[in-house]
Protein backbone atom coordinates (compact mmCIF):
# COMPACT_ATOMS: atom_id res chain seq x y z
CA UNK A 1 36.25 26.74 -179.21
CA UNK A 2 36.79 26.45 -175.16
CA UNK A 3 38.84 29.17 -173.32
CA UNK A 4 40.20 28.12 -169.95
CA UNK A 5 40.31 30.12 -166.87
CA UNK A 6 41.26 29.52 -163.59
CA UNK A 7 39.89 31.27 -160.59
CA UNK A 8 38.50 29.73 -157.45
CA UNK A 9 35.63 28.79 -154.78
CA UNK A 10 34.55 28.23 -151.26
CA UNK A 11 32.97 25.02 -149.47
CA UNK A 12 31.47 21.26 -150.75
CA UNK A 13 29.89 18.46 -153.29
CA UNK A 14 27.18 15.91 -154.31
CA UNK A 15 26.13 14.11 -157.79
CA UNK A 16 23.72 16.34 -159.29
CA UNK A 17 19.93 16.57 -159.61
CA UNK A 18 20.40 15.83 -163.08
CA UNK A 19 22.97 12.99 -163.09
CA UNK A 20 21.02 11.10 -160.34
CA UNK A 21 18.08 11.05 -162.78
CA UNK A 22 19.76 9.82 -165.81
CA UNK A 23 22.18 7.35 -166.40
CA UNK A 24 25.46 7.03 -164.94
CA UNK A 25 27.41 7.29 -168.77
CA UNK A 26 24.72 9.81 -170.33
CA UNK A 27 23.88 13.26 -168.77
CA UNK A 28 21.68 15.45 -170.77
CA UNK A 29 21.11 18.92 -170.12
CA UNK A 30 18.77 20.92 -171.60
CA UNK A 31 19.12 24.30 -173.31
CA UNK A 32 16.15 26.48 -173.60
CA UNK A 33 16.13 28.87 -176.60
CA UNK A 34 13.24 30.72 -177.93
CA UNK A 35 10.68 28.26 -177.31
CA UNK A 36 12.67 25.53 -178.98
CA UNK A 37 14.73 23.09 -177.53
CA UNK A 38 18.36 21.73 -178.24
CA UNK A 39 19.32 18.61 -176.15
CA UNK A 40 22.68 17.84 -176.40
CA UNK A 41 24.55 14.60 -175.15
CA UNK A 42 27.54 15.06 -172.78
CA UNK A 43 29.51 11.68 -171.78
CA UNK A 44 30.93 12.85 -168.31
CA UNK A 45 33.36 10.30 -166.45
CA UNK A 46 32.67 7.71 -164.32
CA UNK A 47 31.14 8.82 -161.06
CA UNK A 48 34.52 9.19 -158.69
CA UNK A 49 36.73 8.60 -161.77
CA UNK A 50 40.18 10.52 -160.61
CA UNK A 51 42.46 9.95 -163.49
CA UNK A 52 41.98 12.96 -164.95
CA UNK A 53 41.92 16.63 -163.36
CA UNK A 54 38.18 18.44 -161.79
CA UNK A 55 37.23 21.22 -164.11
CA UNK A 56 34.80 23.35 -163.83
CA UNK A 57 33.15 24.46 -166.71
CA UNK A 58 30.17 25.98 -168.68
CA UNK A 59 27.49 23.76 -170.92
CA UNK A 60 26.44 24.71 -173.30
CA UNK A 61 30.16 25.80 -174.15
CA UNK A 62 30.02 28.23 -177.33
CA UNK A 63 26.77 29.31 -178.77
CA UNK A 64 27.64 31.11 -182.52
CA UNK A 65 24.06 31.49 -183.36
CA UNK A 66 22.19 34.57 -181.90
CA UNK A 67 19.21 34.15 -180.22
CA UNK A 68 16.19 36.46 -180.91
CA UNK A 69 16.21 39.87 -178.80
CA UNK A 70 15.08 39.63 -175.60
CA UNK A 71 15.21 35.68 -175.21
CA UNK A 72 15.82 33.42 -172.32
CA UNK A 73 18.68 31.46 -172.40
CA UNK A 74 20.09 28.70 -169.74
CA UNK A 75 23.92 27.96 -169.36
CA UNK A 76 24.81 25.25 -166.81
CA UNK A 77 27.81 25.58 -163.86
CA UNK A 78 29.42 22.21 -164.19
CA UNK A 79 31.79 20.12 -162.44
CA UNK A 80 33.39 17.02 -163.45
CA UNK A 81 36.06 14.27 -161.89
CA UNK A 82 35.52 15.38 -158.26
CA UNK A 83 38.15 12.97 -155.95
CA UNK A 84 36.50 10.88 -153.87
CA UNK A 85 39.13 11.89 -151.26
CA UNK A 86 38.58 14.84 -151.12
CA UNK A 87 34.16 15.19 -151.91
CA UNK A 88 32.95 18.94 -152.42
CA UNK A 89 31.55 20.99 -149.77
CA UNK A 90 30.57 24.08 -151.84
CA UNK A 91 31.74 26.81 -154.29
CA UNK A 92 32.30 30.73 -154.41
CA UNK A 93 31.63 31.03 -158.31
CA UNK A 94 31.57 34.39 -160.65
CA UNK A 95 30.58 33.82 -163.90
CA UNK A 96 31.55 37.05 -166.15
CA UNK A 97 29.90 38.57 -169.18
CA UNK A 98 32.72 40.38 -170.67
CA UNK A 99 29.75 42.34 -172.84
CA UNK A 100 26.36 43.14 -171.11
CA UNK A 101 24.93 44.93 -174.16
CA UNK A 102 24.96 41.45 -175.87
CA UNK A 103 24.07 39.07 -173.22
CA UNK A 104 22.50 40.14 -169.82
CA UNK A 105 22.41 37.77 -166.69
CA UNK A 106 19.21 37.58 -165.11
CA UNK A 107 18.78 34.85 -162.49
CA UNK A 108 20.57 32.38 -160.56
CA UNK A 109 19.04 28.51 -160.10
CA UNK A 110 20.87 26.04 -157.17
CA UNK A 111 20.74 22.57 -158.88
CA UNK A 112 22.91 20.80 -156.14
CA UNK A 113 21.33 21.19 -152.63
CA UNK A 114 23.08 18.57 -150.48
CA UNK A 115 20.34 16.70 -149.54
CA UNK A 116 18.88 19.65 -148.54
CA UNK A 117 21.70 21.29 -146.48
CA UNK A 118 22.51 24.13 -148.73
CA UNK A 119 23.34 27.30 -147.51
CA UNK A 120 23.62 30.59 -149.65
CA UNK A 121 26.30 33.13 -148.54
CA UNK A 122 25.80 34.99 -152.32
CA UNK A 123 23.32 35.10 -154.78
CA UNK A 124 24.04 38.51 -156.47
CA UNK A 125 23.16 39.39 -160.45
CA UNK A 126 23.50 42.76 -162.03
CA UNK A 127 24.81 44.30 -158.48
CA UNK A 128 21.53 43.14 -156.81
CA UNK A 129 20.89 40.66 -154.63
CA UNK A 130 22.10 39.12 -151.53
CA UNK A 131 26.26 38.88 -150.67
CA UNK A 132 27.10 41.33 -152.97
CA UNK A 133 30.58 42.77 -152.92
CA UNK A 134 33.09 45.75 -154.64
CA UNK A 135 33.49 43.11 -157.29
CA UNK A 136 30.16 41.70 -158.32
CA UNK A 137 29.53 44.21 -161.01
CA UNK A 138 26.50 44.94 -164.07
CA UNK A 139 27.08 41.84 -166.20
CA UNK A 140 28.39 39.53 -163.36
CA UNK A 141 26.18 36.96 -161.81
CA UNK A 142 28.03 35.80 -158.38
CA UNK A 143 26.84 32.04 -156.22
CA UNK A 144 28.52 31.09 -153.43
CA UNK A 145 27.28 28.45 -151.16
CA UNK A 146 27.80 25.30 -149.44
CA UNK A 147 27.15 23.07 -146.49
CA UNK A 148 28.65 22.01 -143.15
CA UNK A 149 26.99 18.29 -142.44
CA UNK A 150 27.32 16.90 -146.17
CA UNK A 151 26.30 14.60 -147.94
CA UNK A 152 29.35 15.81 -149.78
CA UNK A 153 29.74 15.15 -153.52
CA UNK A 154 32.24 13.48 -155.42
CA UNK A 155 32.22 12.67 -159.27
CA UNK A 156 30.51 14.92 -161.88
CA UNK A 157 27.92 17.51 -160.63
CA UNK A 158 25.55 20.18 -161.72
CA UNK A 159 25.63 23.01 -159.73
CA UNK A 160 23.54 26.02 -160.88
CA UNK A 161 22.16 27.58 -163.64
CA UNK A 162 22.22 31.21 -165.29
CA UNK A 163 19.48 32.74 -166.74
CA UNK A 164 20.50 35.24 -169.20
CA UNK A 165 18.72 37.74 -171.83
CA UNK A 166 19.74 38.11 -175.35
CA UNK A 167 19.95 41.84 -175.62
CA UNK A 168 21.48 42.09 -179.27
CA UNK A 169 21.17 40.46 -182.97
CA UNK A 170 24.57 41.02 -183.61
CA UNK A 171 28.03 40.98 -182.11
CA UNK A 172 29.71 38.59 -179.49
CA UNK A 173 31.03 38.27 -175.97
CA UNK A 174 32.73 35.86 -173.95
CA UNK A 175 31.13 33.91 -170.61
CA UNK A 176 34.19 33.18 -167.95
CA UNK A 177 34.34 31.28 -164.70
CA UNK A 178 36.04 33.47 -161.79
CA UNK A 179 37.12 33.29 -158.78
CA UNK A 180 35.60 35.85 -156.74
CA UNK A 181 37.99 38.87 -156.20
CA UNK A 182 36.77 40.37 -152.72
CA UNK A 183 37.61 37.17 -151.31
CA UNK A 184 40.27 34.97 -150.99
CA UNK A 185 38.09 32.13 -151.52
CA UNK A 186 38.35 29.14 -153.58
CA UNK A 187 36.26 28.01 -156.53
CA UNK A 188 35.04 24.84 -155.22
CA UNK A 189 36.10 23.50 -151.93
CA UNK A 190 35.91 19.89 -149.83
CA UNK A 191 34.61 19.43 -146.67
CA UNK A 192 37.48 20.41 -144.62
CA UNK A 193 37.47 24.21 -146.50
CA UNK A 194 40.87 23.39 -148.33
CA UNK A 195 40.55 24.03 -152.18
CA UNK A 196 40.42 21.29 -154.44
CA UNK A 197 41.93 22.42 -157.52
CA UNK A 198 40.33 22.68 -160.83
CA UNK A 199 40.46 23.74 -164.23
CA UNK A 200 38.26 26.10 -165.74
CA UNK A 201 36.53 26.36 -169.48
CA UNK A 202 33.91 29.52 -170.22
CA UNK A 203 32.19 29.78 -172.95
CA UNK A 204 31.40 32.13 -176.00
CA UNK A 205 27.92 33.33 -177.00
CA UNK A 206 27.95 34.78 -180.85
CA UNK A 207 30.56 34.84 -183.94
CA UNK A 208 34.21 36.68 -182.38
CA UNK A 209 35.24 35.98 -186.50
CA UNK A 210 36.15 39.75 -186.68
CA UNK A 211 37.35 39.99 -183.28
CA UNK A 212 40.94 41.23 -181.95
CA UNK A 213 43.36 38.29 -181.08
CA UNK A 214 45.11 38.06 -177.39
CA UNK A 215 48.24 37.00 -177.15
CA UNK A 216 51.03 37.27 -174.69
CA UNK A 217 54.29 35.72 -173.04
CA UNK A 218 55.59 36.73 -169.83
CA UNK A 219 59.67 36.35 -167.99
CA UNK A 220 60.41 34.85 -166.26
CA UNK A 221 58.94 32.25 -166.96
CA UNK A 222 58.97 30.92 -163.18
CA UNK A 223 59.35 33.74 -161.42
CA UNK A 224 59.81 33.81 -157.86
CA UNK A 225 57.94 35.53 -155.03
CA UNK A 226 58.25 39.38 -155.02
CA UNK A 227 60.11 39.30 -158.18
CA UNK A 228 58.28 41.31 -160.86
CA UNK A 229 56.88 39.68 -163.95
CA UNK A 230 57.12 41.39 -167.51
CA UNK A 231 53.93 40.47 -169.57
CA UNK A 232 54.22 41.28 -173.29
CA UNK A 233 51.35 41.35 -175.76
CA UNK A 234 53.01 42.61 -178.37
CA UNK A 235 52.34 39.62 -180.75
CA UNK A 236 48.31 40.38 -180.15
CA UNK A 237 46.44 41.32 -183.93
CA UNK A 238 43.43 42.74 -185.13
CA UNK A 239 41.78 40.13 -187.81
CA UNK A 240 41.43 42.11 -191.04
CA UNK A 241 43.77 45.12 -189.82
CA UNK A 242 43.15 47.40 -187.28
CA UNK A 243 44.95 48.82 -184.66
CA UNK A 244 44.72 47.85 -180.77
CA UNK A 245 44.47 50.28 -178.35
CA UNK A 246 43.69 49.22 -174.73
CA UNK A 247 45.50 45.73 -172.83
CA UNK A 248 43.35 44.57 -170.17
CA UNK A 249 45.16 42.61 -167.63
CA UNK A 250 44.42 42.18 -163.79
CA UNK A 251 44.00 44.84 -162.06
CA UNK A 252 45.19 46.77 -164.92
CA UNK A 253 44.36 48.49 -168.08
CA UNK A 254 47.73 49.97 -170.17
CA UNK A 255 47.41 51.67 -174.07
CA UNK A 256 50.99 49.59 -174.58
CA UNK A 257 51.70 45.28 -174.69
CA UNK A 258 53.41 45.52 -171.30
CA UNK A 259 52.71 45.33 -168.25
CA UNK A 260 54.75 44.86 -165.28
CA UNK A 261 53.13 42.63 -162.08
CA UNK A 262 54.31 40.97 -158.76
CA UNK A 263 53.27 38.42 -157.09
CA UNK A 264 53.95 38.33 -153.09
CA UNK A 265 53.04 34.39 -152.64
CA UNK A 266 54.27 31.22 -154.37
CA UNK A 267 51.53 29.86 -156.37
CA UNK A 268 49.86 29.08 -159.61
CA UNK A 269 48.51 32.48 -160.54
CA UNK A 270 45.82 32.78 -164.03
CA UNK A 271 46.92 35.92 -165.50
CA UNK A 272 44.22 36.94 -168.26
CA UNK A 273 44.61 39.36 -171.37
CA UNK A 274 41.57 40.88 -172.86
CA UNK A 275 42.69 43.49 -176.02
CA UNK A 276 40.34 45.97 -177.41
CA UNK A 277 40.89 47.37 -181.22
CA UNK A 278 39.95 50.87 -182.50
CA UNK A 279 36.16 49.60 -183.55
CA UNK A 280 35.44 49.24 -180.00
CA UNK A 281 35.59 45.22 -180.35
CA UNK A 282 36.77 42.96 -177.37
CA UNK A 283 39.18 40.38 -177.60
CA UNK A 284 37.98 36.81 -176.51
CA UNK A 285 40.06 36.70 -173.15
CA UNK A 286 43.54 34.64 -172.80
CA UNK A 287 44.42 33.19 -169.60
CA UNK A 288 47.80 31.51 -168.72
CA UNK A 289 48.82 29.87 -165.40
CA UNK A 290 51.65 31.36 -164.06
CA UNK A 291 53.49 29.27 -161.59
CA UNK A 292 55.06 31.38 -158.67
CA UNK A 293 57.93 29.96 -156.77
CA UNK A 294 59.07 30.39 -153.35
CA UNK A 295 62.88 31.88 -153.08
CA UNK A 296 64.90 29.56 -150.65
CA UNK A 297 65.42 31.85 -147.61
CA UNK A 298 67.84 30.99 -145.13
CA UNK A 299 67.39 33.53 -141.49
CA UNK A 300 67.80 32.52 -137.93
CA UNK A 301 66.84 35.16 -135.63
CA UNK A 302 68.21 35.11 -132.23
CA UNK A 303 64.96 36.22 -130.76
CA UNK A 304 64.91 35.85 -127.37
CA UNK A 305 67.31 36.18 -124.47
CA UNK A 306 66.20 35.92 -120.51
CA UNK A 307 68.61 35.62 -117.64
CA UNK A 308 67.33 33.85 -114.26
CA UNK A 309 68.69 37.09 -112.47
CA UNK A 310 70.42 40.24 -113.73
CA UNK A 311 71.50 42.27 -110.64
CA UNK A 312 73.12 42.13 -107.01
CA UNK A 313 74.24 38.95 -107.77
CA UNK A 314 77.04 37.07 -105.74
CA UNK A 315 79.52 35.95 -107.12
CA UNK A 316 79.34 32.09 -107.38
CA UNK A 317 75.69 32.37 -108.28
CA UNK A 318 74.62 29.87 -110.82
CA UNK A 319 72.79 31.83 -113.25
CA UNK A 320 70.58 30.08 -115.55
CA UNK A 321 70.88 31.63 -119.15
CA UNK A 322 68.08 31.01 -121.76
CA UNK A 323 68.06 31.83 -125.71
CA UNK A 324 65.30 31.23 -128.19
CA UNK A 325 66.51 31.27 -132.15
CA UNK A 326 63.55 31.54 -134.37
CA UNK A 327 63.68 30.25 -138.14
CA UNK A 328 62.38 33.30 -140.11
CA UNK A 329 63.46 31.81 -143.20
CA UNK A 330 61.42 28.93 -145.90
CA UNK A 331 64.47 26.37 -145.65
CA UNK A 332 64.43 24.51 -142.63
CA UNK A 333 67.02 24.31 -140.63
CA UNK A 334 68.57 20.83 -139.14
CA UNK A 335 71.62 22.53 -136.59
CA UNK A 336 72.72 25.62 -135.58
CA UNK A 337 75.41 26.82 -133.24
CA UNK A 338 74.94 29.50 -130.41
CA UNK A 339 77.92 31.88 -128.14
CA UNK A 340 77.19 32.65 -125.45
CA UNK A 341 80.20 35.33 -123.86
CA UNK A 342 81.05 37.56 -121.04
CA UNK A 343 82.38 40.95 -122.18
CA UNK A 344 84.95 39.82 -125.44
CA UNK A 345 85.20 36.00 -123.29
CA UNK A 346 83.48 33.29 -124.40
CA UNK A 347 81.64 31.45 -122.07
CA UNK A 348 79.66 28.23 -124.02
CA UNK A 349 79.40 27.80 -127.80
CA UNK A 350 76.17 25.20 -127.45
CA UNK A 351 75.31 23.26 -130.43
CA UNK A 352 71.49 22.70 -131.26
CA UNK A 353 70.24 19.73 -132.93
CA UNK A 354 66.53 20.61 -133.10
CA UNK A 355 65.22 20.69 -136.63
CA UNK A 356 63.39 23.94 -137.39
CA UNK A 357 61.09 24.54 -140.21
CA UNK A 358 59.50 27.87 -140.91
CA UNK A 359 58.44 30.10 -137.73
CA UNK A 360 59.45 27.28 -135.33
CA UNK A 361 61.67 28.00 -132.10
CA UNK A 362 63.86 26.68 -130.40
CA UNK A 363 64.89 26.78 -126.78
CA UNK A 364 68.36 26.69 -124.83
CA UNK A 365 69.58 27.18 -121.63
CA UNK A 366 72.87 27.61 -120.30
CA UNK A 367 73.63 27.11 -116.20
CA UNK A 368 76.73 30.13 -115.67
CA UNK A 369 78.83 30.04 -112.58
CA UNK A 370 79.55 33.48 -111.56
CA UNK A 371 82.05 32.38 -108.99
CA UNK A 372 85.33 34.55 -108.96
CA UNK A 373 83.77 37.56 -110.35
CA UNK A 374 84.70 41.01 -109.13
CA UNK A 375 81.96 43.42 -108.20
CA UNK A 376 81.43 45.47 -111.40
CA UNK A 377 78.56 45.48 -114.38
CA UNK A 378 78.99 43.18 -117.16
CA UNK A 379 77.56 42.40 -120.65
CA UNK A 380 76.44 39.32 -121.47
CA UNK A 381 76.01 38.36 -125.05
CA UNK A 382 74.38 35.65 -127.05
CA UNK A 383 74.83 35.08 -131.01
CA UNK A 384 73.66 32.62 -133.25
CA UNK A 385 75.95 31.58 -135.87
CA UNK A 386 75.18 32.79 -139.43
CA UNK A 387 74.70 29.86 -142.00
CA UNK A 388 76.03 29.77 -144.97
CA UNK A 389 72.98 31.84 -147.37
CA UNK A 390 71.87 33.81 -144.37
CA UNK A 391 72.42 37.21 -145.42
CA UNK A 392 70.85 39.05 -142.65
CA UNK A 393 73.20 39.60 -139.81
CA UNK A 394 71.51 42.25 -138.11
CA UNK A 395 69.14 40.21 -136.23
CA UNK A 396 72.02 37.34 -134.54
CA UNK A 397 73.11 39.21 -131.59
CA UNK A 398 71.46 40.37 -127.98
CA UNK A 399 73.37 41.96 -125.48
CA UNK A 400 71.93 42.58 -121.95
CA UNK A 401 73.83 44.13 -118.74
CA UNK A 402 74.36 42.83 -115.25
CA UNK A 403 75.41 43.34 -112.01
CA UNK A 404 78.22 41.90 -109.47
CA UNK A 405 78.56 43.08 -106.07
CA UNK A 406 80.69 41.84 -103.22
CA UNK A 407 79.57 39.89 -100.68
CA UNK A 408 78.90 41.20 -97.12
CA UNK A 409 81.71 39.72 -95.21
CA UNK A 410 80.53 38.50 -91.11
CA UNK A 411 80.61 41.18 -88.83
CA UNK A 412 83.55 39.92 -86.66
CA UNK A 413 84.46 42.01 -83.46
CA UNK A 414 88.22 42.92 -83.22
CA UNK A 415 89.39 41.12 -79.86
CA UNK A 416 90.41 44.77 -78.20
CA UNK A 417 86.85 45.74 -78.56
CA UNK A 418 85.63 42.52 -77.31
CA UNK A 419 87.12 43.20 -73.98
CA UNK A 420 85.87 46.73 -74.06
CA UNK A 421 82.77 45.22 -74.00
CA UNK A 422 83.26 42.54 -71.27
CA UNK A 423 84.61 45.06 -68.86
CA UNK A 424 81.64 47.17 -69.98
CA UNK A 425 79.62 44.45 -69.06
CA UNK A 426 81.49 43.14 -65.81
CA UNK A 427 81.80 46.95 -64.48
CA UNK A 428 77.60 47.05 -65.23
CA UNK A 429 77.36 44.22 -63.34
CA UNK A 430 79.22 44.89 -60.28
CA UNK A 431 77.80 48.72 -59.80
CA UNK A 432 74.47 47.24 -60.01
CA UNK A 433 75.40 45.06 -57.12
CA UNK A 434 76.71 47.66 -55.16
CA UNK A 435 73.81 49.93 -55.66
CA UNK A 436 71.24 47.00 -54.80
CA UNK A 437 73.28 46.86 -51.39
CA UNK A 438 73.15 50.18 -50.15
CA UNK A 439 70.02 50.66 -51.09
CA UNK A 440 69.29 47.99 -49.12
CA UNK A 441 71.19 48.77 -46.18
CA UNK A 442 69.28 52.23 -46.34
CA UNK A 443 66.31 50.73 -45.44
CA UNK A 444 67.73 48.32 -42.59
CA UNK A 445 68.93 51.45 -41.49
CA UNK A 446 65.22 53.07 -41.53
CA UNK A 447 63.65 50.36 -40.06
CA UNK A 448 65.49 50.69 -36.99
CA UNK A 449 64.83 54.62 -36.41
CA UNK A 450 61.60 53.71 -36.80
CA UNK A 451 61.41 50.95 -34.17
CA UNK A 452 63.32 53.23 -31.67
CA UNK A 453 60.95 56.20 -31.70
């Protein structure tokens, strides 16, 4: 039986090697096992056929039948109904063996090159390799690569192949398709670098018959962000009897069936449950798409106010005065009203039209006349309204300070010291001219005594 699983990838797409070379309804892909060869028949859709959704998914898809120790075995990375509006560009792909000791990766083989154009960012098996990361651990086998000039793909597609060892006769494990966890990347991605979503089938390699069951329910059912989730597993069996004792779940292993996780982003999150019973036997894993919603958050933040000028300012200044309200919430808003006041008076309430969405501003100015003001400091305040849902009011108001003085009056003379000064001036005048005379009759004077002698 299939298993879905939904992860993600990275950049962009082509038809494949494979699907070039055969015909367009027929794609055979060939599984080597032991020397002997199984050639299966898959029908895929018609190349840029859209009406059903891209999935990404493993071929062969369940394998019951043990392979002799030690033998080579091929599974195929597989895409199929790729839009034609929106072609591949590449992938970020972790395929996960959920049991080394049963089935070992070995190597990783690019199929689709782009014409040539591929680029590897990660080809890392076992921990070894190139790209490696915290999360590319024994057991995972980790391909990430893509181009930037195209030829992009659309349709169906082959992308790589795994090489893995048989390394029991007995027992089973489970083959999953994964996004790569040290990265938010997605699982296969168009040319622009936007993820183009898919749905994911692994595979199983041996007989689970006596295997542990998964299964689990979670509430809410459509939780929103930040709210925590309760998963319970409490329905999940042991075939046969037995007793479970370990619930794997992302990021999380618990002895008990519940688990309590949060998601901080609206999305569609795969949440998968691997059990394990008291014989040491793995569950097949059980994914479910949790769809994450975003809470409708209403905030206006009055987040900026500037005044043209703050101090020594005269009264009948025209002051210009400029707010900025920011929309911190996810609702946008269409209107909004401002105040604008002087101490406890009002001096504008200015009503904004300008649609805001999230993290968009907008700007107002008001022009204040200051005239009749009396020297003295002032506060000048500015508040957006709250809106009906906006339940933080701590972030509405600024207040800022400034300054009125008095004008400096003309420095008119009192008429009593204005005539001071012109009889200052007159008396200055006339002693000058007397002085300039005697002097000069001093030296007529001189002049004459000198001619007599």
């Amino acid at each position: 039986m299939s298993h879905f699983y939904s992860f993600k990838i990275w950049p962009k797409n082509k038809l494949s090697r494979l699907s070039r070379l055969l015909p367009p309804t027929i794609l055979l892909i060939a599984l080597s096992l032991s020397g002997a060869m199984t050639v299966p028949t898959i029908v895929p859709l018609a190349h840029g056929q859209t009406t059903q959704s891209s999935t990404l998914f493993l071929f062969p898809g369940n394998v019951t039948t043990l392979a002799p120790l030690y033998t080579l075995l091929t599974f195929y990375v597989n895409v199929s109904n790729i839009p034609t509006s929106t072609p591949m560009s590449g992938w970020d792909i972790v395929v996960a063996v959920a049991d080394p000791t049963v089935l070992k990766p070995v190597t990783i083989n690019p199929i689709e090159n782009f014409g040539g154009t591929l680029s590897v960012v990660s080809n890392c098996v076992n921990t070894s390799g190139t790209g490696c990361g915290s999360s590319d651990t024994f057991g995972v086998a980790h391909f990430a690569a893509a181009t930037l000039v195209g030829p992009y793909v659309s349709g169906n597609d082959t992308l790589f192949s795994i090489t893995f060892n048989s390394t029991a006769t007995s027992g089973y494990t489970s083959i999953s398709i994964q996004r790569d966890q040290g990265a938010s990347a997605s699982l296969i991605s168009d040319s622009s670098g936007a993820e183009i979503p898919v749905d994911v089938n692994g595979a199983v390699y041996g007989s689970p018959a006596a295997a542990p069951v998964a299964v689990f329910s979670w509430s809410p059912e459509t939780p929103y962000a930040g709210d925590p989730v309760t998963f319970n597993a409490s329905l999940s069996y042991v075939l046969g009897g037995g007793i479970i004792t370990a619930y794997r779940w992302p990021s999380l292993t618990t002895t008990k069936p519940f688990a309590t996780l949060i998601f901080a982003q609206p999305g569609n999150y795969t949440v998968t449950l691997t059990v394990k019973d008291d014989k040491g036997h793995l569950s097949l894993p059980v994914s479910h798409v949790i769809t994450v919603k975003q809470r409708s958050i209403i905030d206006l933040e009055l987040s900026g106010l500037v005044l043209s000028q703050y101090y020594r300012i005269v009264p009948g200044t025209q002051v210009a005065i400029t707010t900025t309200v920011t929309n911190n919430g996810t609702q946008t808003v269409d209107s909004f009203n401002l105040t604008l006041k002087l101490n406890d008076k009002i001096l504008a309430t200015i009503k904004n039209t300008t649609s805001l969405s999230l993290q968009q501003r907008a700007l107002s100015t008001y022009t204040w006349d200051t005239t009749g003001l009396k020297p003295d400091t002032y506060a000048i305040s500015a508040t957006v309204i709250t809106l009906p849902g906006d339940n933080n009011t701590r972030d509405k108001t600024i207040y800022v300070d400034i300054g009125i003085i008095q004008p400096r009056e003309a420095s008119l003379i009192p008429i009593g010291m204005l005539q001071l000064l012109v009889t200052i001036a007159v008396t200055g005048s006339a002693v000058g001219a007397v002085v300039y005379w005697l002097s000069q009759r001093h030296a007529a004077r001189r002049r004459a005594e000198m001619e007599a002698l």
